[in-house]
PDB file of N, CA and C in Angstrom:
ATOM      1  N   UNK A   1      -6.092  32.948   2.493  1.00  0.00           N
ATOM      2  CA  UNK A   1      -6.417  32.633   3.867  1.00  0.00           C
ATOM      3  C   UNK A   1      -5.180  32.095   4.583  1.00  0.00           C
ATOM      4  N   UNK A   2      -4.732  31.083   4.469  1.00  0.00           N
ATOM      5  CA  UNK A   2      -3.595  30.323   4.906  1.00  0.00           C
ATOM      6  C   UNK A   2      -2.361  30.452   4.069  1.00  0.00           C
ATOM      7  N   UNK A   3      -1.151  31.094   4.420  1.00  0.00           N
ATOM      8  CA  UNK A   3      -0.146  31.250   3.564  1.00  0.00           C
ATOM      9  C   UNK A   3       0.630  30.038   3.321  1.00  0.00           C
ATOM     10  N   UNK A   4       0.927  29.242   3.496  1.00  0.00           N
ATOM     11  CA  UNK A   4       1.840  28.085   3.334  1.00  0.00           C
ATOM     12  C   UNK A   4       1.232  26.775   2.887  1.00  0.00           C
ATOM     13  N   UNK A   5       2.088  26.686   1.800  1.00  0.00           N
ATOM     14  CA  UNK A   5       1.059  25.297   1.331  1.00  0.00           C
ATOM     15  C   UNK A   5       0.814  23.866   2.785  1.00  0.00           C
ATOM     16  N   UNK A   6       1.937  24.017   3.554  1.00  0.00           N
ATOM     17  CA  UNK A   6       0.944  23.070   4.955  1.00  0.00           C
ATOM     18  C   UNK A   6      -0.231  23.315   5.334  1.00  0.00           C
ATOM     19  N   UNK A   7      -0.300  24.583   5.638  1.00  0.00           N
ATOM     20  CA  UNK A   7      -1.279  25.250   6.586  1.00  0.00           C
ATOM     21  C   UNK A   7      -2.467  25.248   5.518  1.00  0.00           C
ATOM     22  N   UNK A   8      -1.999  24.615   4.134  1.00  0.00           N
ATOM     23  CA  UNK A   8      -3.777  24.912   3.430  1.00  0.00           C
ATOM     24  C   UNK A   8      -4.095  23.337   3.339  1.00  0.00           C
ATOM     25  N   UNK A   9      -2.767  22.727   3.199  1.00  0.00           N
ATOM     26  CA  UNK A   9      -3.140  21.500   3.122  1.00  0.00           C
ATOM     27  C   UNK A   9      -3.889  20.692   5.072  1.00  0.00           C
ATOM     28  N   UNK A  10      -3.411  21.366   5.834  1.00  0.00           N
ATOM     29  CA  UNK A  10      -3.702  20.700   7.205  1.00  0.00           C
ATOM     30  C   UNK A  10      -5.756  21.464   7.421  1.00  0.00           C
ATOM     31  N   UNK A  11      -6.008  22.698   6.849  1.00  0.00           N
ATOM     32  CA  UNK A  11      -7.006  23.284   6.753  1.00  0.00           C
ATOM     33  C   UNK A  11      -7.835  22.266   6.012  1.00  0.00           C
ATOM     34  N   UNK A  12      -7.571  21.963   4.384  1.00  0.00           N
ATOM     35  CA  UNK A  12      -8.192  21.399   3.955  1.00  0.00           C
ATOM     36  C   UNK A  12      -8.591  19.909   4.687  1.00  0.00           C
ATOM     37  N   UNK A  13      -7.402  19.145   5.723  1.00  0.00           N
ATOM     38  CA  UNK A  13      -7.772  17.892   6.507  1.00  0.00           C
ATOM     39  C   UNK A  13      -8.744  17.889   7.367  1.00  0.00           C
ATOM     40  N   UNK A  14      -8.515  18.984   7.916  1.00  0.00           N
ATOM     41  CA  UNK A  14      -9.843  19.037   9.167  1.00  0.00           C
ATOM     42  C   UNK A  14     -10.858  19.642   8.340  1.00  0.00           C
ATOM     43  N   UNK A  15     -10.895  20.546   7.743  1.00  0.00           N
ATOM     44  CA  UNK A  15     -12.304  20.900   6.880  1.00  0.00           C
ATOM     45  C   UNK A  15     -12.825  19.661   6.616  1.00  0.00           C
ATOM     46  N   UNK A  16     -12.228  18.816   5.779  1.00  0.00           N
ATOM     47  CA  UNK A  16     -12.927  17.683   4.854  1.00  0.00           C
ATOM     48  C   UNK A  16     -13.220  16.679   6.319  1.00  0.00           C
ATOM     49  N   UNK A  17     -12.533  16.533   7.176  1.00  0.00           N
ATOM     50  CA  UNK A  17     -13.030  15.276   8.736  1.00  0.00           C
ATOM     51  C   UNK A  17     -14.086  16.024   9.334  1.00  0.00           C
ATOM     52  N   UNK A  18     -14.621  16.935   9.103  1.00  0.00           N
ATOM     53  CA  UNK A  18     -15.745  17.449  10.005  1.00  0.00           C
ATOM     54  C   UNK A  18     -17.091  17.578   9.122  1.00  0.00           C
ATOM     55  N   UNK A  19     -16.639  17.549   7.961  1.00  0.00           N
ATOM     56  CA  UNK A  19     -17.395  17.253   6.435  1.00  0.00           C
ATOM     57  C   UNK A  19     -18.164  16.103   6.555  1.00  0.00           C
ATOM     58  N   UNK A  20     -16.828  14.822   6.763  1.00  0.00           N
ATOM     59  CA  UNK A  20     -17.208  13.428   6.720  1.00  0.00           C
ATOM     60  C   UNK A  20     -18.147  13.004   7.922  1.00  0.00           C
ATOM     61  N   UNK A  21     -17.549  13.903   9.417  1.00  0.00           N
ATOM     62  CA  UNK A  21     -18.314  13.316  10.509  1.00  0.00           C
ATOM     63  C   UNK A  21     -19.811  13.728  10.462  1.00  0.00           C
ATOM     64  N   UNK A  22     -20.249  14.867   9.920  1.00  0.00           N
ATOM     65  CA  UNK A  22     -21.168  15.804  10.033  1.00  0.00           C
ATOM     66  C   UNK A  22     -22.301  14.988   9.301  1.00  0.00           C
ATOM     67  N   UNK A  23     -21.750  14.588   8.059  1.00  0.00           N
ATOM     68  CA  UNK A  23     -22.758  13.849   7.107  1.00  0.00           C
ATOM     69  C   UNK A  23     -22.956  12.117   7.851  1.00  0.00           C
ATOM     70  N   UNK A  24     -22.336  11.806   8.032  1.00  0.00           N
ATOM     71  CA  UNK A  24     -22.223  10.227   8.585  1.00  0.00           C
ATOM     72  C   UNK A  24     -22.871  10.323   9.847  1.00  0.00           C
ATOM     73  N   UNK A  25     -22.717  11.352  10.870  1.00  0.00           N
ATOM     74  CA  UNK A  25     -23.308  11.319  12.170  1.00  0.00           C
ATOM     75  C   UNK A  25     -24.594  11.855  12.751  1.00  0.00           C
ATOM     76  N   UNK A  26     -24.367  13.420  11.674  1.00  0.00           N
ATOM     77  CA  UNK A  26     -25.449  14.044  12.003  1.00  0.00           C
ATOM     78  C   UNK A  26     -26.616  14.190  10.842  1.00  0.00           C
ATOM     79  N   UNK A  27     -26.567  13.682  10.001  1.00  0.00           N
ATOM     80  CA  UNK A  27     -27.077  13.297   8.362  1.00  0.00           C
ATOM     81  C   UNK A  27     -27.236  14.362   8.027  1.00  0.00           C
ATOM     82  N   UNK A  28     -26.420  15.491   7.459  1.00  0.00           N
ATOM     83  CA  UNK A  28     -26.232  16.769   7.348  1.00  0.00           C
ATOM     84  C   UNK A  28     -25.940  16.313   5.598  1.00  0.00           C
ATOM     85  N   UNK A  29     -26.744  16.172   4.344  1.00  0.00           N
ATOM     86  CA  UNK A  29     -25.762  16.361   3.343  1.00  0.00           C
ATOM     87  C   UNK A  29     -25.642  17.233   2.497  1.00  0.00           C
ATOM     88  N   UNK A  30     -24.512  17.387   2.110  1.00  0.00           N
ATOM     89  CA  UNK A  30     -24.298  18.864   1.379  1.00  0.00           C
ATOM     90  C   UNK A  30     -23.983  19.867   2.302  1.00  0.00           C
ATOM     91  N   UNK A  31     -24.150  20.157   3.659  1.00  0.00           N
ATOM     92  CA  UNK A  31     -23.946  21.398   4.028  1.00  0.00           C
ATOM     93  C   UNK A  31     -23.159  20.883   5.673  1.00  0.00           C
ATOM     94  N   UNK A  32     -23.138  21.847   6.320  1.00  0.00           N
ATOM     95  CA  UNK A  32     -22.707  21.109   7.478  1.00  0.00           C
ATOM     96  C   UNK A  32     -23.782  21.762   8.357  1.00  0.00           C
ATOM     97  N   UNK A  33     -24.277  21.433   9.390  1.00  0.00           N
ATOM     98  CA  UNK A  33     -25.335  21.650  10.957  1.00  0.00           C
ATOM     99  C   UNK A  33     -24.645  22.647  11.686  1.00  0.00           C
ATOM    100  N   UNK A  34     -25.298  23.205  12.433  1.00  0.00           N
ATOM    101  CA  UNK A  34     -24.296  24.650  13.019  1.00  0.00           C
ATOM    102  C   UNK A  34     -23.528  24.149  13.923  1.00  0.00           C
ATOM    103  N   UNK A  35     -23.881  22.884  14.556  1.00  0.00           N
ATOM    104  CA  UNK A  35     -22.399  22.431  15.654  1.00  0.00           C
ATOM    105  C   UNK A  35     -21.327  22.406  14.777  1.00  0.00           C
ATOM    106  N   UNK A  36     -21.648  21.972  13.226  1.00  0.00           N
ATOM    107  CA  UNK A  36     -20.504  21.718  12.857  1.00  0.00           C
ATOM    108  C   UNK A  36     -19.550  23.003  12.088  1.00  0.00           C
ATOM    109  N   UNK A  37     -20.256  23.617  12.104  1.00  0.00           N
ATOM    110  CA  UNK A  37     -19.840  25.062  11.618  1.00  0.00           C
ATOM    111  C   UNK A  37     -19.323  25.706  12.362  1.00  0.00           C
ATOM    112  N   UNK A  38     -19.624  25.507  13.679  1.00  0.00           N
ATOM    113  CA  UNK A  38     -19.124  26.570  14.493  1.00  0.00           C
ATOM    114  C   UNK A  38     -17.567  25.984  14.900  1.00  0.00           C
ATOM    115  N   UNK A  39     -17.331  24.397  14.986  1.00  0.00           N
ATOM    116  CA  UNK A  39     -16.203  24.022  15.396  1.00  0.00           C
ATOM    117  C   UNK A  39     -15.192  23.579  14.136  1.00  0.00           C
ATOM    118  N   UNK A  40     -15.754  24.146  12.580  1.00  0.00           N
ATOM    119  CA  UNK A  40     -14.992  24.769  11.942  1.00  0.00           C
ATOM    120  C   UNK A  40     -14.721  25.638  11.837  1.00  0.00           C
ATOM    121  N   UNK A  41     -15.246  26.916  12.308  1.00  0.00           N
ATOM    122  CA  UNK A  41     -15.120  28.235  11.897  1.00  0.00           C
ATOM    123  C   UNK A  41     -14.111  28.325  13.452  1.00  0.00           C
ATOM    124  N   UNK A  42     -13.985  27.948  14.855  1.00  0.00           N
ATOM    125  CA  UNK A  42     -12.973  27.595  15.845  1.00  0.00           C
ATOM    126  C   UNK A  42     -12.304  27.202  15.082  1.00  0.00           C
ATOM    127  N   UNK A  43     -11.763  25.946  14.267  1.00  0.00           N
ATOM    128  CA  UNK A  43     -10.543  25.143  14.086  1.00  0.00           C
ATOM    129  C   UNK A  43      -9.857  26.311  13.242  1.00  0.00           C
ATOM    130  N   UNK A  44     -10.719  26.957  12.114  1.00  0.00           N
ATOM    131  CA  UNK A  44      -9.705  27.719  10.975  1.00  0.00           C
ATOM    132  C   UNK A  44      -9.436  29.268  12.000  1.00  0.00           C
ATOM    133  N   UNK A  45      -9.890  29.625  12.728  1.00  0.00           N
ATOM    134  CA  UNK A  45      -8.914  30.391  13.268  1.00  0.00           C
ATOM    135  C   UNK A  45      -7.605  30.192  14.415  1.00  0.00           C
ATOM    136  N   UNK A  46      -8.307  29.082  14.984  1.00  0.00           N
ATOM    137  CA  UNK A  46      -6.836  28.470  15.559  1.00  0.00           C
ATOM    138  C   UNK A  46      -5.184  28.103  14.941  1.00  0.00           C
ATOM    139  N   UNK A  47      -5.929  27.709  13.440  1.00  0.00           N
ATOM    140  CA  UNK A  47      -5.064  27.474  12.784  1.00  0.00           C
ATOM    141  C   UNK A  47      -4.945  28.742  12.109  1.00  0.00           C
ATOM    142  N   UNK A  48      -5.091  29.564  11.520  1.00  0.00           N
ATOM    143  CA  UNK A  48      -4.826  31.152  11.158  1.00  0.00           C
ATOM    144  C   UNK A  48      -3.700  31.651  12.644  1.00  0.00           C
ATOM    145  N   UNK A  49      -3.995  31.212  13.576  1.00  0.00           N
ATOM    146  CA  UNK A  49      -3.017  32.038  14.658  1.00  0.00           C
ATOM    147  C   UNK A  49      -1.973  31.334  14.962  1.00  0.00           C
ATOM    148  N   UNK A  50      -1.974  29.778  14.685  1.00  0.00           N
ATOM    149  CA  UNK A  50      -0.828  29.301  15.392  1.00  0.00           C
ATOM    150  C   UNK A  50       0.579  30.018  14.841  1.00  0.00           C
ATOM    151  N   UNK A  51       1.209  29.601  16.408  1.00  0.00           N
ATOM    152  CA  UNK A  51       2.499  30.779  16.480  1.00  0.00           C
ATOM    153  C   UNK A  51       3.886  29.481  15.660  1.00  0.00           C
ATOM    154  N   UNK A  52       3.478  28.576  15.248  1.00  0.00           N
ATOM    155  CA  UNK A  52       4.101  27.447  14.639  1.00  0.00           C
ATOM    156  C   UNK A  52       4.625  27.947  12.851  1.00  0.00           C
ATOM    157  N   UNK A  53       3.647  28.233  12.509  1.00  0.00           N
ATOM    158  CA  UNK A  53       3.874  28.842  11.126  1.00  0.00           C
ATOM    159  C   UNK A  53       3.915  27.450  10.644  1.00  0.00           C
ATOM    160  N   UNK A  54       4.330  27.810   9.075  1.00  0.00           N
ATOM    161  CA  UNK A  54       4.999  26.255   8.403  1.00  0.00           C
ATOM    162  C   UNK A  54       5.228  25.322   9.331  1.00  0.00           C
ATOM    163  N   UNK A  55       6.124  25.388  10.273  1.00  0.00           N
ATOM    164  CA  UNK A  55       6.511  24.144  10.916  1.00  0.00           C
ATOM    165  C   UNK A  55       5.983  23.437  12.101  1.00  0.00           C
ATOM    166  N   UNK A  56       4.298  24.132  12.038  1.00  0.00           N
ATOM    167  CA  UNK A  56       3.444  23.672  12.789  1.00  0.00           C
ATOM    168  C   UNK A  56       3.273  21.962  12.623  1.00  0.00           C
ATOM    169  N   UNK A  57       3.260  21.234  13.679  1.00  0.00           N
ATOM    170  CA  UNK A  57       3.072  19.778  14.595  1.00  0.00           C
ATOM    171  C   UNK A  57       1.546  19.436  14.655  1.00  0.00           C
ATOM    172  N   UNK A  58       1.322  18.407  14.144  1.00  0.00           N
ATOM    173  CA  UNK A  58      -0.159  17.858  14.295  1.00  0.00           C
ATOM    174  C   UNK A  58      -0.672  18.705  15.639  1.00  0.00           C
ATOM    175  N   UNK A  59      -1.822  18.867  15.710  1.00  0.00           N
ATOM    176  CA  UNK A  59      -2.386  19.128  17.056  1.00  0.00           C
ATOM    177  C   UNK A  59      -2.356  18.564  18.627  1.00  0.00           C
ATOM    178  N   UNK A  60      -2.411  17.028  17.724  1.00  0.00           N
ATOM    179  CA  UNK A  60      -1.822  16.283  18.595  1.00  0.00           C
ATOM    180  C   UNK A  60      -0.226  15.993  19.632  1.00  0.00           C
ATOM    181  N   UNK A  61       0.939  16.437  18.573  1.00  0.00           N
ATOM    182  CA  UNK A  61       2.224  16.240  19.307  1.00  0.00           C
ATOM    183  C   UNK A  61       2.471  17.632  19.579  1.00  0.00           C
ATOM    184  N   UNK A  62       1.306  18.887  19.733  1.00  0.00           N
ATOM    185  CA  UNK A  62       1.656  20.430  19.856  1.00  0.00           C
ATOM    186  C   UNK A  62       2.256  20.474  21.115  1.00  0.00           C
ATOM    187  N   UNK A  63       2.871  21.052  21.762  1.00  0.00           N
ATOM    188  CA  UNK A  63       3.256  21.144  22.944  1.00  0.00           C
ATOM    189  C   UNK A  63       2.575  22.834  23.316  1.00  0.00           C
ATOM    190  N   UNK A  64       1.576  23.657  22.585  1.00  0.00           N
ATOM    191  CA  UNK A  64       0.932  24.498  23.156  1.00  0.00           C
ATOM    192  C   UNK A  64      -0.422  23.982  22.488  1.00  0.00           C
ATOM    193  N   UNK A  65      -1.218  23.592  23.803  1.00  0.00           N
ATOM    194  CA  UNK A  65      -2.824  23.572  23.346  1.00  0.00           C
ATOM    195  C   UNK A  65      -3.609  24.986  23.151  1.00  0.00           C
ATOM    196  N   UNK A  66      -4.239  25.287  21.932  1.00  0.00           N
ATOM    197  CA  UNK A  66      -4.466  26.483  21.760  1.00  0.00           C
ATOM    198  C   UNK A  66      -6.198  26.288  21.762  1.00  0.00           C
ATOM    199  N   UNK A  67      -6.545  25.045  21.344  1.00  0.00           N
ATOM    200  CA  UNK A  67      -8.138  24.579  21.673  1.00  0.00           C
ATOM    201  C   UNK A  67      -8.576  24.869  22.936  1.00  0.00           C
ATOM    202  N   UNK A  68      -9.528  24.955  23.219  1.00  0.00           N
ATOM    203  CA  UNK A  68     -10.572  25.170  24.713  1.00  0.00           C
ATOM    204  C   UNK A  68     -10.633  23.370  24.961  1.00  0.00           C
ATOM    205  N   UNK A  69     -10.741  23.248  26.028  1.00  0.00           N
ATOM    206  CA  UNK A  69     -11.255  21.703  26.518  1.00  0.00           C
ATOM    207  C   UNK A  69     -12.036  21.062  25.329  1.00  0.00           C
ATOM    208  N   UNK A  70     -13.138  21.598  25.467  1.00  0.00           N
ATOM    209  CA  UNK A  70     -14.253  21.078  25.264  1.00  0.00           C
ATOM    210  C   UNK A  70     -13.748  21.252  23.674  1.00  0.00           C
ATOM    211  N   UNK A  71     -13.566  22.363  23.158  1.00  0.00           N
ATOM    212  CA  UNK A  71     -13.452  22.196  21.529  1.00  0.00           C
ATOM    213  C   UNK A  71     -12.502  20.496  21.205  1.00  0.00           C
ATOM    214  N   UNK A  72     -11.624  20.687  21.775  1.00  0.00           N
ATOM    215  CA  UNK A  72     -10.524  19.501  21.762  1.00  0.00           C
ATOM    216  C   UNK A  72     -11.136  18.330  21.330  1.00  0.00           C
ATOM    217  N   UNK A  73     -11.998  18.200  22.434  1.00  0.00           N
ATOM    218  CA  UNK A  73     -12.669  17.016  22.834  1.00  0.00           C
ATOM    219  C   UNK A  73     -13.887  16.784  21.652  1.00  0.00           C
ATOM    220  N   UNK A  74     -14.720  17.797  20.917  1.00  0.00           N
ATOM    221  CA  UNK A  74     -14.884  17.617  19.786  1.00  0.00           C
ATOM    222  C   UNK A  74     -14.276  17.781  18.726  1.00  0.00           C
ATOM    223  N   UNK A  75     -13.473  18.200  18.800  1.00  0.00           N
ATOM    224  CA  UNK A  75     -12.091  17.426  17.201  1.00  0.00           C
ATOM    225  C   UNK A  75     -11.664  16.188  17.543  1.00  0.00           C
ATOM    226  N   UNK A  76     -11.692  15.324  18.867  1.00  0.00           N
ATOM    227  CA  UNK A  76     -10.982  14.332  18.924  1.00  0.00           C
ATOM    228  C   UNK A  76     -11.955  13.410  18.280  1.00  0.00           C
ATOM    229  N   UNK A  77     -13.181  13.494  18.684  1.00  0.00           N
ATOM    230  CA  UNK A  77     -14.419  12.667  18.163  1.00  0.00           C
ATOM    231  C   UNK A  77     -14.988  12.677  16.564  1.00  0.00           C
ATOM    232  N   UNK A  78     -14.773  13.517  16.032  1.00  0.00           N
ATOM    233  CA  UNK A  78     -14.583  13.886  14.956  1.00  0.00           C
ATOM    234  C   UNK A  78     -13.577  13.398  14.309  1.00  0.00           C
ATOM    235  N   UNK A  79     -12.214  13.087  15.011  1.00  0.00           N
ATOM    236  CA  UNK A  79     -11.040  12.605  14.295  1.00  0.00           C
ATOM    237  C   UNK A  79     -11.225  11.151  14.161  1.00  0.00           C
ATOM    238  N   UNK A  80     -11.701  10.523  15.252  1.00  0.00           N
ATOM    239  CA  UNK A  80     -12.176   9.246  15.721  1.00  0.00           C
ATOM    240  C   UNK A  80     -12.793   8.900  14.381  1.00  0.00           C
ATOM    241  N   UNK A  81     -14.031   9.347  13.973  1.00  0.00           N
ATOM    242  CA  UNK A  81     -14.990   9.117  13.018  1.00  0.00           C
ATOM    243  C   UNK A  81     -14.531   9.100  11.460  1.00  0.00           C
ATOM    244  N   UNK A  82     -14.066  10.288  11.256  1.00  0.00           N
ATOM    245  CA  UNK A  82     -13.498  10.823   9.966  1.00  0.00           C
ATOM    246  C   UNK A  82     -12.176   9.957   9.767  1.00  0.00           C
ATOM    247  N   UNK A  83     -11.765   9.935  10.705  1.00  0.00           N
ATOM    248  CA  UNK A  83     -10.262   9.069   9.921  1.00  0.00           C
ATOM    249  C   UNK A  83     -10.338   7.875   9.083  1.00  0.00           C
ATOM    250  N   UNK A  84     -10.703   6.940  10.123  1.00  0.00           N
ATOM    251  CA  UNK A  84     -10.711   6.035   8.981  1.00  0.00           C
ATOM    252  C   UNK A  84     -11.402   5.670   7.589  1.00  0.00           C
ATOM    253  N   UNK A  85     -12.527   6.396   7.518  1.00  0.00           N
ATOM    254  CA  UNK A  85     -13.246   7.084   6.390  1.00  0.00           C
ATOM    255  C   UNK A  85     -12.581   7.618   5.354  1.00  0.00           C
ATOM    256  N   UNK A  86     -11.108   8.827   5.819  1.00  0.00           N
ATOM    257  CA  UNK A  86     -10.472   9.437   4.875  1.00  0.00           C
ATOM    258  C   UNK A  86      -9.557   8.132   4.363  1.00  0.00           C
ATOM    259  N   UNK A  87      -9.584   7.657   4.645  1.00  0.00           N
ATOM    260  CA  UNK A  87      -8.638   6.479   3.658  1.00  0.00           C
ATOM    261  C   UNK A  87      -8.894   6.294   2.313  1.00  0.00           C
ATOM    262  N   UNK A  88     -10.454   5.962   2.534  1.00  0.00           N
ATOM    263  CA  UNK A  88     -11.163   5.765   1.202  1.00  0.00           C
ATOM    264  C   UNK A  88     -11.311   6.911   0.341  1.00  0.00           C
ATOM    265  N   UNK A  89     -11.686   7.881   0.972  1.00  0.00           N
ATOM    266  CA  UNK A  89     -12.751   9.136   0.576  1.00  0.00           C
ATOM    267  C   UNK A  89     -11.135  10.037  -0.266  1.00  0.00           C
ATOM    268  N   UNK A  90     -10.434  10.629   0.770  1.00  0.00           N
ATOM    269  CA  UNK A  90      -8.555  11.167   0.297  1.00  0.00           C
ATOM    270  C   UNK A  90      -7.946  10.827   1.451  1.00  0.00           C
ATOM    271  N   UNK A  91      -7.310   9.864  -0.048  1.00  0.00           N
ATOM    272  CA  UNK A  91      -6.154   8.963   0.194  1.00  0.00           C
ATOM    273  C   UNK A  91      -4.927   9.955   0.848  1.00  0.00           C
ATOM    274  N   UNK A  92      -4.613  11.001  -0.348  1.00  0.00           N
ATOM    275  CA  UNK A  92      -4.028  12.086  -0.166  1.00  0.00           C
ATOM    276  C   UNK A  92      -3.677  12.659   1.156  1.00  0.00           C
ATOM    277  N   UNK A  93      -4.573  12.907   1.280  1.00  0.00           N
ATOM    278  CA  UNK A  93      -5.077  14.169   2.637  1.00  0.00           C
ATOM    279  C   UNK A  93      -4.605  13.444   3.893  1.00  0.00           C
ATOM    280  N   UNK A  94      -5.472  12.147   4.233  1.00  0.00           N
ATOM    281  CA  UNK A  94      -5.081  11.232   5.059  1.00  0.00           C
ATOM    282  C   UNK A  94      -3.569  10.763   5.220  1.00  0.00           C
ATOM    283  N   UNK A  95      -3.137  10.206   3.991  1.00  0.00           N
ATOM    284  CA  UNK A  95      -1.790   9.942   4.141  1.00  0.00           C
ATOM    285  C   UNK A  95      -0.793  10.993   4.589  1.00  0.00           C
ATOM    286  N   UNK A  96      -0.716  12.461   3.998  1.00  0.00           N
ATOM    287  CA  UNK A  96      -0.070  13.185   4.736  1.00  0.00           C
ATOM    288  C   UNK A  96      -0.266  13.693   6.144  1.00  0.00           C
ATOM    289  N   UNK A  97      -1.522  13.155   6.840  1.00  0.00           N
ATOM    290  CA  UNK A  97      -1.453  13.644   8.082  1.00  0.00           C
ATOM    291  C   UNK A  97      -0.718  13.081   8.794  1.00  0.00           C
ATOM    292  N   UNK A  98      -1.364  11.560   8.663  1.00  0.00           N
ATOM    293  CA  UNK A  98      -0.171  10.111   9.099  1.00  0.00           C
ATOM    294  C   UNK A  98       1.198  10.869   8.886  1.00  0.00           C
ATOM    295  N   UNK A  99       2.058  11.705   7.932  1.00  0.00           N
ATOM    296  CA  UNK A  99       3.219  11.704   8.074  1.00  0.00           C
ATOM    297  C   UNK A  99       3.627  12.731   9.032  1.00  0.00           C
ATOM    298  N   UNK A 100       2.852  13.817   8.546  1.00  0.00           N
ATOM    299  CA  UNK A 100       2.341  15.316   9.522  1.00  0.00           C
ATOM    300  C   UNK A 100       2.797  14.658  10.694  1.00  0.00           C
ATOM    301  N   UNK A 101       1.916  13.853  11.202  1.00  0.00           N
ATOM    302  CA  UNK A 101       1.608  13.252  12.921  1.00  0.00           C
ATOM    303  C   UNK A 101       3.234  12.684  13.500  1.00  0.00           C
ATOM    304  N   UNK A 102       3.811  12.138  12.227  1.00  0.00           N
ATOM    305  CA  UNK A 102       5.003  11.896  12.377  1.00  0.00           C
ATOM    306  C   UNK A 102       6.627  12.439  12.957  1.00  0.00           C
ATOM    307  N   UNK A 103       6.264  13.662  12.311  1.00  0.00           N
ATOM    308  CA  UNK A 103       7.109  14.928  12.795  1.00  0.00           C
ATOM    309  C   UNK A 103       7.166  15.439  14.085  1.00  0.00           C
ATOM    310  N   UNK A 104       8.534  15.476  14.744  1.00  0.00           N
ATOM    311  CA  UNK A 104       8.720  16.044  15.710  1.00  0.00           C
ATOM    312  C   UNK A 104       8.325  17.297  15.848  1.00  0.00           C
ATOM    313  N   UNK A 105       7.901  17.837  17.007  1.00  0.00           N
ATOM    314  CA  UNK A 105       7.100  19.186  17.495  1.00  0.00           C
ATOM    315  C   UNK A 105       8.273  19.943  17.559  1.00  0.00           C
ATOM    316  N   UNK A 106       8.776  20.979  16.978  1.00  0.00           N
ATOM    317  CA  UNK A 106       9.949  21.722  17.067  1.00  0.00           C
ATOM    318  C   UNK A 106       9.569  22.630  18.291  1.00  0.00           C
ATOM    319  N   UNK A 107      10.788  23.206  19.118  1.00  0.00           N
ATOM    320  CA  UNK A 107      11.224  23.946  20.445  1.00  0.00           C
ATOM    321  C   UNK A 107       9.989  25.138  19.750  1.00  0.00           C
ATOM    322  N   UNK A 108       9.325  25.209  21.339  1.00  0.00           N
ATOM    323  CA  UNK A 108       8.263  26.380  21.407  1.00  0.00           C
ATOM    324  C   UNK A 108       8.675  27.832  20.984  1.00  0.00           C
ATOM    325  N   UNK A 109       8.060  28.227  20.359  1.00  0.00           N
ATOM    326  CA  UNK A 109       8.350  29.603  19.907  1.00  0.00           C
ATOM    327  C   UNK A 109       8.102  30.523  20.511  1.00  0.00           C
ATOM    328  N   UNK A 110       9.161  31.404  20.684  1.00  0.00           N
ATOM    329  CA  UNK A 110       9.099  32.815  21.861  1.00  0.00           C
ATOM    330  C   UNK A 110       8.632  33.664  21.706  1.00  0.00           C
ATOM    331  N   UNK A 111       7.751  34.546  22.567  1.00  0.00           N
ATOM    332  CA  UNK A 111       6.889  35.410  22.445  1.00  0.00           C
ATOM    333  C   UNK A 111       7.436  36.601  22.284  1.00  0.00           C
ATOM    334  N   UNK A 112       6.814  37.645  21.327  1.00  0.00           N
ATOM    335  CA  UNK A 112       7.406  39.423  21.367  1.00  0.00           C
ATOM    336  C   UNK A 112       7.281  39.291  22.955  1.00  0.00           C
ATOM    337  N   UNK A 113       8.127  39.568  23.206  1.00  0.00           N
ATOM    338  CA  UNK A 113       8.569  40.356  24.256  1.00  0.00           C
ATOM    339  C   UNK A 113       7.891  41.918  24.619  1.00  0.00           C
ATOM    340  N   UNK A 114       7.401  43.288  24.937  1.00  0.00           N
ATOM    341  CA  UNK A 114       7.405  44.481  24.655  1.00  0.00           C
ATOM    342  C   UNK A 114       8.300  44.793  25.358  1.00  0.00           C
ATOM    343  N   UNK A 115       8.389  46.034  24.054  1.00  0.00           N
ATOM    344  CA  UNK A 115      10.141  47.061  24.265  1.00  0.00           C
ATOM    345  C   UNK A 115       9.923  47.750  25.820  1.00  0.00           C
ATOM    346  N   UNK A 116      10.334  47.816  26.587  1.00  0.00           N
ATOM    347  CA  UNK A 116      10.531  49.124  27.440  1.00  0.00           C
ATOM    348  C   UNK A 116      10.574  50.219  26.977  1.00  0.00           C
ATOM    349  N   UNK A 117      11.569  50.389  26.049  1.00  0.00           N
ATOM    350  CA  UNK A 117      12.407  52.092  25.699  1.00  0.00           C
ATOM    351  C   UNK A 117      10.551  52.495  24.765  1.00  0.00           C
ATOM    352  N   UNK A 118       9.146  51.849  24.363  1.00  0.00           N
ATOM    353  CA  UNK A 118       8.553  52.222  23.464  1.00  0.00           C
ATOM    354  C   UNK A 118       7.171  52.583  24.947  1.00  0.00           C
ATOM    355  N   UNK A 119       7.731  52.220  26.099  1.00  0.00           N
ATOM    356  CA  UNK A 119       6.546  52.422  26.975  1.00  0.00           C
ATOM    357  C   UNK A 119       5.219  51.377  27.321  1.00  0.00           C
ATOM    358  N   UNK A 120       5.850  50.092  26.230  1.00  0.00           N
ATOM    359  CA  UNK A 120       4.666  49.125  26.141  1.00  0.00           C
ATOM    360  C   UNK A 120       5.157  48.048  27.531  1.00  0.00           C
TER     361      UNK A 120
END
């Protein structure tokens, strides 16, 4: 699914925070509720497309929002909830986001262009 060990490790962060919010908020256990499915099954293709690759930037310091408003605004609430939770729950996971979050957002990446000489 995700080629780069970031991109499985940043997958696995938000998978497991929407895990934590889902069960704690919406008493979903074992499975997740279709709100929450659906704004995982949004997050893992956002993250499948970002044009960042490996050296993709928390969501937060992105300098291209690729979320819809409203999705945003439920990952933020979700992040709200789940975070401090992941402390306990992975240590792991949590701690590297904290560093993730840390990292400067590298210069935006340029778009294909289309060729002229191909008619596109």
């Amino acid at each position: 699914m995700f080629g780069t060990r970031r991109t499985r490790r940043e997958w696995k962060t938000i998978e497991t925070m929407i895990a934590i919010h889902c069960e704690g908020v919406h008493g979903s256990a074992g499975g997740l509720c279709a709100e929450c499915a659906e704004l995982r099954d949004y997050a893992e293709k956002r993250l499948e497309r970002c044009p960042y690759g490996e050296s993709k930037p928390t969501c937060v310091n992105c300098p291209i929002h690729c979320y819809q408003q409203t999705m945003r605004e439920r990952v933020r609430v979700v992040m709200r909830y789940a975070g401090p939770r992941m402390i306990g729950r992975h240590p792991y996971l949590a701690l590297m986001h904290v560093i993730d979050g840390r990292r400067k957002a590298p210069d935006r990446p340029r778009r294909a262009r289309p060729d002229p000489a191909r008619g596109a």
